[in-house]
Protein backbone atom coordinates (compact mmCIF):
# COMPACT_ATOMS: atom_id res chain seq x y z
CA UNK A 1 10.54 -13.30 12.60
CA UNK A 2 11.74 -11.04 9.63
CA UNK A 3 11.03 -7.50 8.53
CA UNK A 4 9.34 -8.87 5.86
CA UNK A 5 7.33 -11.60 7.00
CA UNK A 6 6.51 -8.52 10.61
CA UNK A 7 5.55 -6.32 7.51
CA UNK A 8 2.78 -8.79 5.92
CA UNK A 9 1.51 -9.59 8.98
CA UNK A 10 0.70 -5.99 10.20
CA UNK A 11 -0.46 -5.40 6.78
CA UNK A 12 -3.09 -8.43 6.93
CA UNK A 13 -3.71 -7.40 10.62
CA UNK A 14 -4.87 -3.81 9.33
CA UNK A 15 -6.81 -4.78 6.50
CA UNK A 16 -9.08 -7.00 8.48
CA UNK A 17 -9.13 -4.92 11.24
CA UNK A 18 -10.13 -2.08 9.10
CA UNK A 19 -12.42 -3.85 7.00
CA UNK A 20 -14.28 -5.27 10.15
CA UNK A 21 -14.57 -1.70 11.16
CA UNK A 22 -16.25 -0.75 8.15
CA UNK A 23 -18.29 -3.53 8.02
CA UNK A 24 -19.82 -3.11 11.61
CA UNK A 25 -19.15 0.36 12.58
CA UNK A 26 -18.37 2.87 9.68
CA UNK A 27 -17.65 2.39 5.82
CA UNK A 28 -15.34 5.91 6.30
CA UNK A 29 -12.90 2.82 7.55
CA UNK A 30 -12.76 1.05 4.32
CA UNK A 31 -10.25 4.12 3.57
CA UNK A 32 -7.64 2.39 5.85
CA UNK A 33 -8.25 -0.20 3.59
CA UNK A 34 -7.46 1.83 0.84
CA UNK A 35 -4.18 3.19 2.61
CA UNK A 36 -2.75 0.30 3.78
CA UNK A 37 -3.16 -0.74 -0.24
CA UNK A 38 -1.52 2.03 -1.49
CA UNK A 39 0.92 1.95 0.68
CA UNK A 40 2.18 -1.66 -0.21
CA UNK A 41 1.86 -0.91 -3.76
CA UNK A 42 4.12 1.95 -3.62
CA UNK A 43 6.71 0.19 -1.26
CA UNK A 44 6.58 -2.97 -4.13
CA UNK A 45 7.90 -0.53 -6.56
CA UNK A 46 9.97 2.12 -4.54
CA UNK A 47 11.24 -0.05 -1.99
CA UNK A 48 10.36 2.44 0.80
CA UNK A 49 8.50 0.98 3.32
CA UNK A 50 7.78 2.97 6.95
CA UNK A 51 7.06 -0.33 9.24
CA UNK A 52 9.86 -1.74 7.74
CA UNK A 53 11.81 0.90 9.06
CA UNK A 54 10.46 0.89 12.20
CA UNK A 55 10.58 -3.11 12.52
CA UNK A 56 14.30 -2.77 12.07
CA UNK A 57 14.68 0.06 14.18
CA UNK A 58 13.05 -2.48 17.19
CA UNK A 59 15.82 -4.85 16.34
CA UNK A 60 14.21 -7.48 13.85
CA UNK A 61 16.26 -8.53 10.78
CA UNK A 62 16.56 -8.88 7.31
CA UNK A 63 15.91 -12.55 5.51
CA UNK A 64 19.64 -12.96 4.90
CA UNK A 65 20.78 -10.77 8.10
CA UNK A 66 22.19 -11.69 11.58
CA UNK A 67 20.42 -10.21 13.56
CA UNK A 68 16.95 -11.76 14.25
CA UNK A 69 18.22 -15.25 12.64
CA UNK A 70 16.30 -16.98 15.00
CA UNK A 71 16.55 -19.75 17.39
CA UNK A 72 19.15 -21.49 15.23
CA UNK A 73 21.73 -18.93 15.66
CA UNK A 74 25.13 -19.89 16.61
CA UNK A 75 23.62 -23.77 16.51
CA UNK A 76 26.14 -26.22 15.49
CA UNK A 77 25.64 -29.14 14.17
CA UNK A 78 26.48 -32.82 15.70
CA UNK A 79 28.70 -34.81 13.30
């Protein structure tokens, strides 16, 4: 998995999560929404994004990056 691809799925994970909370518990959750929004808008045009960080700091990589290629790393083929 890649930073980016970790990055939309925590973001998707939080903004159902937090609009299920709303929904069932409290709308004062639909401000996570409202976070997690902001905070991908502002990463699209500053290229600053905290869980990207933090998804590289645990050792996943970039698209074009070695490390975290994948299970096709160092795979050669048969010809």
């Amino acid at each position: 998995m890649t930073v980016e691809s970790a990055v939309r799925a925590l973001a998707g994970t939080f903004v159902l999560g937090s609009l299920a909370l709303g929904w069932f518990f409290h709308p004062g959750f639909f401000l996570f929404t409202a976070f997690v929004g902001l905070n991908l808008l502002q990463s699209a045009f500053t290229g600053l994004c905290p869980a990207a960080a933090i998804f590289r700091r645990l050792g996943l990589g970039d698209a074009g990056g070695a490390t975290g290629a994948g299970p096709a790393t160092g795979a050669r083929s048969a010809s």
